[in-house]
C-alpha atoms as a PDB file:
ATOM      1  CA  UNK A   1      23.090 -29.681  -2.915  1.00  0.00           C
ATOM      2  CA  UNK A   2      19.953 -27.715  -2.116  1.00  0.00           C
ATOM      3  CA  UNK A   3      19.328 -24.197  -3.964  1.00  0.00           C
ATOM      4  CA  UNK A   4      18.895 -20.920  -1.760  1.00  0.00           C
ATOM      5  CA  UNK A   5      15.104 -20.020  -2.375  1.00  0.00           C
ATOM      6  CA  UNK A   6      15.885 -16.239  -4.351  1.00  0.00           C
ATOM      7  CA  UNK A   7      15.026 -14.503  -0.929  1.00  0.00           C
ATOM      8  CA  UNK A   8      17.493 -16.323   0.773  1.00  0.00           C
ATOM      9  CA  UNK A   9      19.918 -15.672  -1.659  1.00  0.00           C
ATOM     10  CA  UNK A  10      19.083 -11.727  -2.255  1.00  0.00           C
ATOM     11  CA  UNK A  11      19.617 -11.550   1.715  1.00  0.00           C
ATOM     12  CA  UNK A  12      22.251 -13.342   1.775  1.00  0.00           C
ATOM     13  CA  UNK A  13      24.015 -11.219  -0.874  1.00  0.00           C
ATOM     14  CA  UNK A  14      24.044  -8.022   1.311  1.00  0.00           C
ATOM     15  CA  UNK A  15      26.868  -6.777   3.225  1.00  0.00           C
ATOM     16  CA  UNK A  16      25.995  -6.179   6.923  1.00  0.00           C
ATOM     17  CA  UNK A  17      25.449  -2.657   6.854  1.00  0.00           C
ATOM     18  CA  UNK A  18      23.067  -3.197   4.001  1.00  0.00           C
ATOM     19  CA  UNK A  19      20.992  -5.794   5.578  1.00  0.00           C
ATOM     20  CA  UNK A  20      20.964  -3.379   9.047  1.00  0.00           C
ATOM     21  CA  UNK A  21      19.217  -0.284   6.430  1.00  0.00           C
ATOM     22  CA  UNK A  22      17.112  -2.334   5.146  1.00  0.00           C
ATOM     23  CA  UNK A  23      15.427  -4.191   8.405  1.00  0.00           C
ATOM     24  CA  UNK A  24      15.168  -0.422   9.836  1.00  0.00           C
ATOM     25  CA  UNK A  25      12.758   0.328   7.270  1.00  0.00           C
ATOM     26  CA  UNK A  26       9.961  -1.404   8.374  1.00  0.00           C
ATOM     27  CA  UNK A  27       9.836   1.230  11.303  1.00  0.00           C
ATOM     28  CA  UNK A  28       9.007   3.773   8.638  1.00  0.00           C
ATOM     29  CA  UNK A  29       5.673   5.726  10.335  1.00  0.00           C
ATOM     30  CA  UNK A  30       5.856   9.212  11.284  1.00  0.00           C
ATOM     31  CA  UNK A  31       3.526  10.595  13.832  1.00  0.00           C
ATOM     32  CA  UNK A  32       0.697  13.057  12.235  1.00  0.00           C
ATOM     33  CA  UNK A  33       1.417  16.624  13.002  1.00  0.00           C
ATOM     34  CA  UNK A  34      -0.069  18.238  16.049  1.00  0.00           C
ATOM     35  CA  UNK A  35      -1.561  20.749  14.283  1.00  0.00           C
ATOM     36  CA  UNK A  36      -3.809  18.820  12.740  1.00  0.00           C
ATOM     37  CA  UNK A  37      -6.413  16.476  13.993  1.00  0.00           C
ATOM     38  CA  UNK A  38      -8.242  12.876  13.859  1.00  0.00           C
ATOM     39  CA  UNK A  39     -11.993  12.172  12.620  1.00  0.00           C
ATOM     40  CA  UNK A  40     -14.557  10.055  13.374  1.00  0.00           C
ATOM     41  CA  UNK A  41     -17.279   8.343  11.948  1.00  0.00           C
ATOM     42  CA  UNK A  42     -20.580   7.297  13.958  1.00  0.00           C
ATOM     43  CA  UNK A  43     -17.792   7.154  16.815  1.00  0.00           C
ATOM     44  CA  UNK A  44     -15.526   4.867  14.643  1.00  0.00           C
ATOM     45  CA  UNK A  45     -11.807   6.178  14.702  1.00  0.00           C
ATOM     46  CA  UNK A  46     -11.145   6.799  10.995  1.00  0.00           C
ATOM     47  CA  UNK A  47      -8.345   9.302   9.938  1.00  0.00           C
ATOM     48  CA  UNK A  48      -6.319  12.609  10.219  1.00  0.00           C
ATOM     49  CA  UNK A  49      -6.434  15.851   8.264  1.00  0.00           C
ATOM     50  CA  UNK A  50      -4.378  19.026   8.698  1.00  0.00           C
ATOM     51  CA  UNK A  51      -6.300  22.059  10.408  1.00  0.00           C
ATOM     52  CA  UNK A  52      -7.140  23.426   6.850  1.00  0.00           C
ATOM     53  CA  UNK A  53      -9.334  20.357   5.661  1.00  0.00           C
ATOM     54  CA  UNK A  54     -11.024  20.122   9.240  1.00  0.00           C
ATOM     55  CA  UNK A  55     -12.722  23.297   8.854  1.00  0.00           C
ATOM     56  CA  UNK A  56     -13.850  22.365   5.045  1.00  0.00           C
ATOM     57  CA  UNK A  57     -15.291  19.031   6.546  1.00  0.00           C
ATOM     58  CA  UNK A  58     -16.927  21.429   9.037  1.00  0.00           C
ATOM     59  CA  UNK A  59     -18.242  23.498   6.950  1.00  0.00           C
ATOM     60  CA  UNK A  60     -19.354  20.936   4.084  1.00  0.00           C
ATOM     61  CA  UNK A  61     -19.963  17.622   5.612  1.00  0.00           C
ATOM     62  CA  UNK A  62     -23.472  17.331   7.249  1.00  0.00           C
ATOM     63  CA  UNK A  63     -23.801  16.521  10.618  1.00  0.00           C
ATOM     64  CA  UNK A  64     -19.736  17.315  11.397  1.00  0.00           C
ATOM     65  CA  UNK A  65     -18.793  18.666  14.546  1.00  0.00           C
ATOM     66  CA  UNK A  66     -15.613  19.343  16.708  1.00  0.00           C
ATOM     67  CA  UNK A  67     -15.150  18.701  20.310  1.00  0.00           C
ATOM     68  CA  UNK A  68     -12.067  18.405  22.292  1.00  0.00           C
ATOM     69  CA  UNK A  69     -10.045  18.641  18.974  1.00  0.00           C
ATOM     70  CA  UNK A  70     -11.404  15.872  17.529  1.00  0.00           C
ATOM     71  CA  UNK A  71     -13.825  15.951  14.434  1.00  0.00           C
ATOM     72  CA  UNK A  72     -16.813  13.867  14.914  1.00  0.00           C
ATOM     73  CA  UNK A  73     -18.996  13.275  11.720  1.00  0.00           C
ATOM     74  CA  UNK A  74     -22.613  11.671  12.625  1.00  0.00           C
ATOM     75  CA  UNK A  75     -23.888  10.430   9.053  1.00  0.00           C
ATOM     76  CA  UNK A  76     -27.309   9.461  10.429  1.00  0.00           C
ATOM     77  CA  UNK A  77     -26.697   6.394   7.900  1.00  0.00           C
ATOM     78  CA  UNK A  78     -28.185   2.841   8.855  1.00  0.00           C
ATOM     79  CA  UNK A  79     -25.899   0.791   5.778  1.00  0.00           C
ATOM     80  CA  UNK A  80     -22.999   1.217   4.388  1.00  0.00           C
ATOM     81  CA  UNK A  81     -24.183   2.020   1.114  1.00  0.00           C
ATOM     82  CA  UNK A  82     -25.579   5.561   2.397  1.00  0.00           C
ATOM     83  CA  UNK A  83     -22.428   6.529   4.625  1.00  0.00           C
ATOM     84  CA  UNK A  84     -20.090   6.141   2.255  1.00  0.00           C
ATOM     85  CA  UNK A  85     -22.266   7.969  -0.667  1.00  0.00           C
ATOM     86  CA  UNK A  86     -22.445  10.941   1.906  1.00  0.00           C
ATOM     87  CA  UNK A  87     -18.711  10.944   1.604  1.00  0.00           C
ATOM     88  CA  UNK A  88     -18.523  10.866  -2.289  1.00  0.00           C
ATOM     89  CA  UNK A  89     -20.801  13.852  -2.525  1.00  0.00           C
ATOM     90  CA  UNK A  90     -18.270  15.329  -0.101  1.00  0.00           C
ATOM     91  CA  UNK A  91     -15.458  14.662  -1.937  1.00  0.00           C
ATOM     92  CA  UNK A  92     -16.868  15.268  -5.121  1.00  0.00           C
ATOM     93  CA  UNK A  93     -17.166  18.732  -4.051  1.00  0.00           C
ATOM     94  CA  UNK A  94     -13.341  18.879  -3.195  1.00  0.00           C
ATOM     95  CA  UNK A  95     -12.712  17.601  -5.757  1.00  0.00           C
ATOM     96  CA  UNK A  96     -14.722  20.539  -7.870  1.00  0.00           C
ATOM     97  CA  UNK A  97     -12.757  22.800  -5.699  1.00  0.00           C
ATOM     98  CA  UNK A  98      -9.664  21.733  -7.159  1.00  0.00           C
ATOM     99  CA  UNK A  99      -8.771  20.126  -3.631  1.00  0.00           C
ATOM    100  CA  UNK A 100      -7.992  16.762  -4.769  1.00  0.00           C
ATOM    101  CA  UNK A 101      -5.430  15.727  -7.079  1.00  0.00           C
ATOM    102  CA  UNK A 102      -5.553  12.060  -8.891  1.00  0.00           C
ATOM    103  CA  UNK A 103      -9.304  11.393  -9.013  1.00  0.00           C
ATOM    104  CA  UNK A 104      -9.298   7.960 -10.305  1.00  0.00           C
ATOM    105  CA  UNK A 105     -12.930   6.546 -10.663  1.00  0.00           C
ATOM    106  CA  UNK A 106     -12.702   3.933  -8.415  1.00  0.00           C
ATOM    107  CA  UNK A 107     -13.905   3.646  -4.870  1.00  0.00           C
ATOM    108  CA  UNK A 108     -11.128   1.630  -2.090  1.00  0.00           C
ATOM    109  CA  UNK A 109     -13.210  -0.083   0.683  1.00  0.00           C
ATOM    110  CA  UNK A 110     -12.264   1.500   4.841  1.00  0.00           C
ATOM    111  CA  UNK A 111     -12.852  -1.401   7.555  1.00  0.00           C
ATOM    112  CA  UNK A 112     -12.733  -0.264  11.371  1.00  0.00           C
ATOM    113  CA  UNK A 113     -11.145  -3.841  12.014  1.00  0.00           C
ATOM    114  CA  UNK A 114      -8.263  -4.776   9.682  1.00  0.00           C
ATOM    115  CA  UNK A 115      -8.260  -7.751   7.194  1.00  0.00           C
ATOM    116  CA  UNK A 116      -4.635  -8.376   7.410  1.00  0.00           C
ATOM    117  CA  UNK A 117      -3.912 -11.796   5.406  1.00  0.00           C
ATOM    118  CA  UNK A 118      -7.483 -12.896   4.108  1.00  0.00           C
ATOM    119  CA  UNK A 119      -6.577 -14.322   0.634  1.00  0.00           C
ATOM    120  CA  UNK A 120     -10.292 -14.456  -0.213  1.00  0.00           C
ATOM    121  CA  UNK A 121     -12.056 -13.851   2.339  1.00  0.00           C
ATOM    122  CA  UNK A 122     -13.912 -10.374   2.370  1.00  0.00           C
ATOM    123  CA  UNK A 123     -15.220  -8.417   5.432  1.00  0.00           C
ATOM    124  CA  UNK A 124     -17.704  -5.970   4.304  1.00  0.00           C
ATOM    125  CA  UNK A 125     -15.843  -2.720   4.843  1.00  0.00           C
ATOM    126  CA  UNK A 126     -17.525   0.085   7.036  1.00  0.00           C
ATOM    127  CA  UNK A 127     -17.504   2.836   4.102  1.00  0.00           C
ATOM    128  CA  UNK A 128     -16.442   2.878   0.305  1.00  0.00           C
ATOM    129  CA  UNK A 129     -15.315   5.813  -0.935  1.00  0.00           C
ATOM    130  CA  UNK A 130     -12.708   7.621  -3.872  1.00  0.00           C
ATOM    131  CA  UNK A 131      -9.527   5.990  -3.639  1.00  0.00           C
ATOM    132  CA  UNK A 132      -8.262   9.693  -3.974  1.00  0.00           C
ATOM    133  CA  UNK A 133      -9.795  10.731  -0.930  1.00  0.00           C
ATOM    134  CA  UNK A 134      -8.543   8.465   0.995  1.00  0.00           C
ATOM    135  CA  UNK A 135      -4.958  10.517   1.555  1.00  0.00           C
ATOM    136  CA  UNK A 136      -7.108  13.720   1.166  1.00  0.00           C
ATOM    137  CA  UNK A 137      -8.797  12.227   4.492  1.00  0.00           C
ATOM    138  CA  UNK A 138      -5.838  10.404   5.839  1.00  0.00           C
ATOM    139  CA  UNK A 139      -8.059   7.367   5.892  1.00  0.00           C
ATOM    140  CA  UNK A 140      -5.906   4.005   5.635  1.00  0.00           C
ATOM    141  CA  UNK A 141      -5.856   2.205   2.511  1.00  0.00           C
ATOM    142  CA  UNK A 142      -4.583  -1.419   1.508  1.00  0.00           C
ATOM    143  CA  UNK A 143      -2.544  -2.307  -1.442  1.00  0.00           C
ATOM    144  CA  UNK A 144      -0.574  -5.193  -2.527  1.00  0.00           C
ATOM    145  CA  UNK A 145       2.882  -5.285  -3.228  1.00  0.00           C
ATOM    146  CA  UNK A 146       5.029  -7.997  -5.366  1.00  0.00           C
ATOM    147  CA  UNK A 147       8.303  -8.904  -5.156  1.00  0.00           C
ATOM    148  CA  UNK A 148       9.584 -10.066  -8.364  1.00  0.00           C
ATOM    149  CA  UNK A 149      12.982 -12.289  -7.414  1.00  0.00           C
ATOM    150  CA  UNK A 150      15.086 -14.196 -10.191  1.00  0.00           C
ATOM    151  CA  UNK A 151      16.776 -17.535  -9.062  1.00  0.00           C
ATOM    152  CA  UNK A 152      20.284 -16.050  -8.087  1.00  0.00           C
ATOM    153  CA  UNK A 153      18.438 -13.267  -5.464  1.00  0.00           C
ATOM    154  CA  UNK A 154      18.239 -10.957  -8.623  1.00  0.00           C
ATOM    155  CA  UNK A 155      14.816  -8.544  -7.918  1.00  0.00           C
ATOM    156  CA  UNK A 156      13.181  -6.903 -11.323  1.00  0.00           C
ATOM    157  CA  UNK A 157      11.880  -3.752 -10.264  1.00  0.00           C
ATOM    158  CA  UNK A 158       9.546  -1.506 -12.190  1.00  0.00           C
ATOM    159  CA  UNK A 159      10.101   2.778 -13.195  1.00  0.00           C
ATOM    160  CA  UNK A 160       6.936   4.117 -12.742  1.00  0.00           C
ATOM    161  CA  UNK A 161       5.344   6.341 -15.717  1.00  0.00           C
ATOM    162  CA  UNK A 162       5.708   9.977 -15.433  1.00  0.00           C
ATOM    163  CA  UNK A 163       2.276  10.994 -15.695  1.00  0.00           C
ATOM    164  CA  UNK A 164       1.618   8.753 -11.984  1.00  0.00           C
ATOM    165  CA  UNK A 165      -0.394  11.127  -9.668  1.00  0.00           C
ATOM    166  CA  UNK A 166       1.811  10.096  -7.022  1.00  0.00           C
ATOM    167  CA  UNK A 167       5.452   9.315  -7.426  1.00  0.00           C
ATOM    168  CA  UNK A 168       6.323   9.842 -10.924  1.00  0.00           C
ATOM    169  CA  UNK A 169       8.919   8.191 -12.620  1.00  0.00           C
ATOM    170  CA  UNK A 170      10.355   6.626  -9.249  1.00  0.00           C
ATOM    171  CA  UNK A 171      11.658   2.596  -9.417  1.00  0.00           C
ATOM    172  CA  UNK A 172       9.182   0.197  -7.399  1.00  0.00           C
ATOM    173  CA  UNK A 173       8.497  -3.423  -6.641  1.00  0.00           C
ATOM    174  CA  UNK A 174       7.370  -5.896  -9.729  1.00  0.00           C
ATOM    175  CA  UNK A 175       3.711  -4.754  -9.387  1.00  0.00           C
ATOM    176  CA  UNK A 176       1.835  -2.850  -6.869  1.00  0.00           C
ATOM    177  CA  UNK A 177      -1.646  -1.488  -6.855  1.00  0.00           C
ATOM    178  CA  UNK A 178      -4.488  -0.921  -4.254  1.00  0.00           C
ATOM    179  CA  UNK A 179      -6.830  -3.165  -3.301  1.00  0.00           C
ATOM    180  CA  UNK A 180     -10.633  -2.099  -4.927  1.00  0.00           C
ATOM    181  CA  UNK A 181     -13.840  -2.106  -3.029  1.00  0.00           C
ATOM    182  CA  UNK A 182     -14.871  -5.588  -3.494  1.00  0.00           C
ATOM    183  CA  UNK A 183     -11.511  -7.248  -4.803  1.00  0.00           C
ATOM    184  CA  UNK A 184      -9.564  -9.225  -2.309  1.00  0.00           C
ATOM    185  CA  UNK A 185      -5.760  -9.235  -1.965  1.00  0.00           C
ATOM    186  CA  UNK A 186      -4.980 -12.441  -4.100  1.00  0.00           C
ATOM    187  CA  UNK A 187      -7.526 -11.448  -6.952  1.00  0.00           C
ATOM    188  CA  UNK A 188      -5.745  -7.716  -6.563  1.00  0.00           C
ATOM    189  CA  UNK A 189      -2.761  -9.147  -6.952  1.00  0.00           C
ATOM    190  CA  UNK A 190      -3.218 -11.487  -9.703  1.00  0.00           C
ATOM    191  CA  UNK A 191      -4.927  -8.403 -11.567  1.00  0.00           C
ATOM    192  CA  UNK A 192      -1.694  -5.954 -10.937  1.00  0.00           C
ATOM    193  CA  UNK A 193       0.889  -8.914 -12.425  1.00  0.00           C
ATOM    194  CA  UNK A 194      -1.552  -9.156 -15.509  1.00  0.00           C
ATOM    195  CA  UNK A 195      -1.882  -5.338 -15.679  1.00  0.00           C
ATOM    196  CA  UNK A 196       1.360  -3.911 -15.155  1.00  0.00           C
ATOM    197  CA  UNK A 197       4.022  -6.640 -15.660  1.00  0.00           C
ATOM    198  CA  UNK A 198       2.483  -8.973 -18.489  1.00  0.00           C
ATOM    199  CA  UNK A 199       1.939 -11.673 -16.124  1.00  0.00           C
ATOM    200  CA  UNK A 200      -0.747 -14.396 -16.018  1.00  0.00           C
ATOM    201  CA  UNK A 201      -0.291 -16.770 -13.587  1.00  0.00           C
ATOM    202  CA  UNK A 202      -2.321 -20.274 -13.887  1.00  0.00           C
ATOM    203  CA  UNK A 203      -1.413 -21.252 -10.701  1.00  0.00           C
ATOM    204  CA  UNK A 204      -1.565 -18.249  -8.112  1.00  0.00           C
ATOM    205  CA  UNK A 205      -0.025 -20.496  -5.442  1.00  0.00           C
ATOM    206  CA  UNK A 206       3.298 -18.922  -6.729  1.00  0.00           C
ATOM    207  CA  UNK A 207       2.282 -16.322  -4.969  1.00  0.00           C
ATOM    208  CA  UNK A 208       4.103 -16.453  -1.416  1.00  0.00           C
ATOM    209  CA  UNK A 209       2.153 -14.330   1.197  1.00  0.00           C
ATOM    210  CA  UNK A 210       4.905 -12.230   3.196  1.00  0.00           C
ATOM    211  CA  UNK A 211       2.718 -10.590   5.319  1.00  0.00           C
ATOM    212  CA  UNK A 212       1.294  -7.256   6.207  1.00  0.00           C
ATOM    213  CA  UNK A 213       3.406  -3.572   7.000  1.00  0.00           C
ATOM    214  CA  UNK A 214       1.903  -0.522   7.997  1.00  0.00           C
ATOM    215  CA  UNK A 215       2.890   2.937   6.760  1.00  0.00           C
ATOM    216  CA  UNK A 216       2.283   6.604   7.489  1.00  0.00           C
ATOM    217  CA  UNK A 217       3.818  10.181   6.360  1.00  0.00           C
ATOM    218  CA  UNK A 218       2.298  13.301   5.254  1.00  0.00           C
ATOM    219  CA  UNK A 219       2.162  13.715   1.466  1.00  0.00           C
ATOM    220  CA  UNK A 220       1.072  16.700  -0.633  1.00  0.00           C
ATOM    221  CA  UNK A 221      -2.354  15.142  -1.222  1.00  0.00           C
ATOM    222  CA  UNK A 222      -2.245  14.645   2.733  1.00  0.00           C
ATOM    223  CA  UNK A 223      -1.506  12.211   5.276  1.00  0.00           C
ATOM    224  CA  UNK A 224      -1.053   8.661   3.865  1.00  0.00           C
ATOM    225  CA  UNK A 225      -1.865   5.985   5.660  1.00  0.00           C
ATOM    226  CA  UNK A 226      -1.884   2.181   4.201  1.00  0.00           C
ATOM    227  CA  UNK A 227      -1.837  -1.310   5.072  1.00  0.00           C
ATOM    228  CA  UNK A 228       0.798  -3.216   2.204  1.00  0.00           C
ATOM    229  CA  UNK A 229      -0.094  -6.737   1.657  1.00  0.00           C
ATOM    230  CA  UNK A 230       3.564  -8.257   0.618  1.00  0.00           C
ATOM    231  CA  UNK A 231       3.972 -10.960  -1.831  1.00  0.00           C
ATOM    232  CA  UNK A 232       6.627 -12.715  -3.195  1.00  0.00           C
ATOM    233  CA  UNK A 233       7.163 -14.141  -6.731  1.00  0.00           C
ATOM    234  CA  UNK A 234      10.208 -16.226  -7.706  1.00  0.00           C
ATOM    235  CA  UNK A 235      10.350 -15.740 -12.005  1.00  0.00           C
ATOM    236  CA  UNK A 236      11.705 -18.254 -14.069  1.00  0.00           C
ATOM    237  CA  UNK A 237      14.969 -17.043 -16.754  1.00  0.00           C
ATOM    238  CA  UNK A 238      11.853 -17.644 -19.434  1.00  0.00           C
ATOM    239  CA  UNK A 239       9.390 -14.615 -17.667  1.00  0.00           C
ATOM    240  CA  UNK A 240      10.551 -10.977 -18.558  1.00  0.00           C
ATOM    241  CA  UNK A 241       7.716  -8.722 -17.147  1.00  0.00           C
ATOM    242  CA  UNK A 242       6.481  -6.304 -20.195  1.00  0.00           C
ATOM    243  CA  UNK A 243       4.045  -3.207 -19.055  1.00  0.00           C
ATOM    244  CA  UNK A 244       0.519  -3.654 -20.674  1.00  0.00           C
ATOM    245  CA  UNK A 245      -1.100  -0.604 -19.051  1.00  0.00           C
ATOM    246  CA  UNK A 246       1.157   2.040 -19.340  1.00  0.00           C
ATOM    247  CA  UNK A 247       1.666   2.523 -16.031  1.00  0.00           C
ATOM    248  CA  UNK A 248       4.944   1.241 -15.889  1.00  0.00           C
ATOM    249  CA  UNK A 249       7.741   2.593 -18.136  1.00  0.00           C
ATOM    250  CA  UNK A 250       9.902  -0.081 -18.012  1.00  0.00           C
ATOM    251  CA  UNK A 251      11.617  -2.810 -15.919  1.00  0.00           C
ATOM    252  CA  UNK A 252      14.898  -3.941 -14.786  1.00  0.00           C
ATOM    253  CA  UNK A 253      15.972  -6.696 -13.133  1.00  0.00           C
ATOM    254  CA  UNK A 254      18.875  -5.412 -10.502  1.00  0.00           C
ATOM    255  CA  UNK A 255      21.174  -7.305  -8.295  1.00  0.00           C
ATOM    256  CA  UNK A 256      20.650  -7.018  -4.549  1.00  0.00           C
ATOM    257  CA  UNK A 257      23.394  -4.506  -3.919  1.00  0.00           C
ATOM    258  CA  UNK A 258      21.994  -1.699  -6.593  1.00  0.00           C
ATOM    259  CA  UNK A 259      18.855  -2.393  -5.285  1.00  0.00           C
ATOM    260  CA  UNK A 260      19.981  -1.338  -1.681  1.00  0.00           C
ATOM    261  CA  UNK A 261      22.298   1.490  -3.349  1.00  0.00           C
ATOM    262  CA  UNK A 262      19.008   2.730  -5.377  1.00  0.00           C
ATOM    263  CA  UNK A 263      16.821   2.946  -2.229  1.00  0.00           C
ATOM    264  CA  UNK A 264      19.570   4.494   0.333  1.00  0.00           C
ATOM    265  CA  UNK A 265      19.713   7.218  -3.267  1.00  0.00           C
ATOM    266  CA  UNK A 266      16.223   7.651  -3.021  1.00  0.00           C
ATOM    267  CA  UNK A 267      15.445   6.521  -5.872  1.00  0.00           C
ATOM    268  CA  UNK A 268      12.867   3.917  -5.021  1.00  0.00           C
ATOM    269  CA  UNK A 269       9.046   5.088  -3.858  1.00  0.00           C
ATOM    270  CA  UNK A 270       9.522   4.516   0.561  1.00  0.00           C
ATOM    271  CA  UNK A 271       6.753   1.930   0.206  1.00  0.00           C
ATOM    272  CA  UNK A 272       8.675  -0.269  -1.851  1.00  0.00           C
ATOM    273  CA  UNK A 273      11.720  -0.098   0.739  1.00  0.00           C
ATOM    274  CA  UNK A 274       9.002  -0.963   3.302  1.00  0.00           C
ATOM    275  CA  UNK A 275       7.565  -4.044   1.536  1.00  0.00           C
ATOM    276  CA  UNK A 276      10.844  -5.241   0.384  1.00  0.00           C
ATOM    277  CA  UNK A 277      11.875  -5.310   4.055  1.00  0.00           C
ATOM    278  CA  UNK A 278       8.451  -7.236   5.067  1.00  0.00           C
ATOM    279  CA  UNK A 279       8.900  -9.648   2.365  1.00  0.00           C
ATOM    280  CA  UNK A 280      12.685 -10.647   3.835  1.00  0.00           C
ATOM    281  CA  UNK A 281      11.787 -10.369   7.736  1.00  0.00           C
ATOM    282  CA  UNK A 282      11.889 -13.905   7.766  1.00  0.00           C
ATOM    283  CA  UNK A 283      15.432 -14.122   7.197  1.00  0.00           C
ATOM    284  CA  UNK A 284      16.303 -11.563   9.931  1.00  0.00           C
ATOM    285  CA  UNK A 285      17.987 -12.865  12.482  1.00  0.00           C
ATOM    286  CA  UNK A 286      16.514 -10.613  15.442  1.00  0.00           C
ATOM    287  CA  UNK A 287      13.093 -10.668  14.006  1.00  0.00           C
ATOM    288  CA  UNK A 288      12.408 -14.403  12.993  1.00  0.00           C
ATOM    289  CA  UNK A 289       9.927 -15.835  11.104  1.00  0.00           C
ATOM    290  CA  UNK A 290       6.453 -13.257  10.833  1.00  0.00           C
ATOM    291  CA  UNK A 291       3.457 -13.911  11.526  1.00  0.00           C
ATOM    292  CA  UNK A 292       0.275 -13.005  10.231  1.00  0.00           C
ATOM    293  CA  UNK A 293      -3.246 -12.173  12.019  1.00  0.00           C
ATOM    294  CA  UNK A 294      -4.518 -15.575  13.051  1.00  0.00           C
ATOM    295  CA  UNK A 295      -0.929 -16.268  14.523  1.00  0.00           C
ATOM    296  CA  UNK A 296      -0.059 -18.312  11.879  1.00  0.00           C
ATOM    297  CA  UNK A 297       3.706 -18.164  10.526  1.00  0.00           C
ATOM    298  CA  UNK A 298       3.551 -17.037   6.832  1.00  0.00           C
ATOM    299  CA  UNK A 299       5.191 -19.439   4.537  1.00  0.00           C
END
């Protein structure tokens, strides 16, 4: 007799009503407030910011302007390389304001034209820039997100550490992270397992691609917008993820139920309940299998 493969069995260990919450998630955007407005770059769509942080963009960003409620920013930039340092001395300057929490050090890369599943691939990205101004700007991000399942449908989930800029303490998937300027998904990925759960995988085919989720809400450091890139992992009984960066404080591996109980509580960061629901859309019967950008069906 065949074995389930763990997603199979972690859906199939739901009760209706459970399964019905969590396929709704994956309709989790929100619609930016009116009072706000959207940006653009050399007349490239890029974000949203609330009315306060339009007229500091105004009045501190060269070469911004506002017409017909829209921001348009010219950066008079030929490459990349001098658009997106515009934008760092910009934010920089927030961020000496005290108008950014979470400054991190590292730039995320913002492409007009979404890489949805590129595995290694990389399209060069329009601008680089902070990866904490990218909700200060409500510019859309990417990060993965890993789905740690044990062989009876069992998920280990991660408590985030309390001193996390953004959703202290709060459960989440296996690993999760945001894709750097320069990495792509699968090297992301492989980095986060190392980083946060321990694990070093020789052969990253054990990585199942799940396919990409959109999602968008306003925040205190503004509007988030991201792109999750959803993997799943199935762990042997001889893996236990252990935290080597401490930004994890610890892990627990929950059965399908408490995991559902947990998220309905709260208790679980909403992109987690997001990419747990892209990462089982295959098994839903009025969605059927997913697909990713080139049409293919993700395995």
């Amino acid at each position: 007799m065949q074995h389930q493969p763990p997603e199979a069995a972690f859906w199939a260990r739901l009760n209706p009503s459970q399964q019905d919450w969590l396929s709704q998630q994956l309709g989790h955007r929100q619609t930016p407030p009116s009072t706000g407005c959207f940006w653009t770059c050399d007349a490239v769509d890029v974000g949203w910011v609330p009315a306060e942080r339009a007229q500091e963009m105004l009045a501190e960003l060269p070469h911004c302007q506002l017409s017909q409620g829209r921001l348009h920013w010219r950066s008079a930039a030929h490459i990349q390389r001098q658009r997106s340092q515009t934008l760092q001395d910009f934010l920089t300057q927030q961020a000496a304001k005290g108008r950014i929490r979470g400054w991190r050090g590292e730039n995320f890369a913002w492409w007009s034209d979404t890489p949805v599943c590129p595995h290694n691939a990389q399209i060069p990205p329009f601008l680089c820039a902070e990866r904490a101004g990218f909700r200060h700007l409500g510019m859309m991000s990417h990060a993965v997100h890993i789905h740690g399942f044990a062989a009876q449908g069992d998920l280990w989930c991660g408590r985030r550490a309390a001193h996390k800029a953004t959703d202290p303490s709060m459960l989440d998937n296996l690993t999760a992270g945001g894709v750097t300027a320069g990495e792509s998904p699968l090297s992301s990925a492989l980095r986060e397992l190392a980083e946060e759960a321990g694990l070093r995988l020789h052969a990253p085919h054990r990585l199942h691609w799940r396919g990409a989720v959109r999602t968008q809400r306003l925040e205190p450091q503004g509007w988030h917008d991201e792109q999750l890139l959803v993997y799943t992992l199935h762990l042997s009984a001889h893996e236990t993820p252990i935290n080597t960066d401490g930004e994890v404080q610890s892990f627990a591996c929950l059965s399908p139920g408490e995991v559902i109980t947990r998220m309905q509580a709260g208790q679980f960061t909403v992109d987690a309940c997001v990419s747990l629901a892209q990462s089982l859309a295959g098994l839903m019967p009025h969605l059927g299998p997913q697909t990713n950008a080139h049409g293919q069906v993700c395995k």
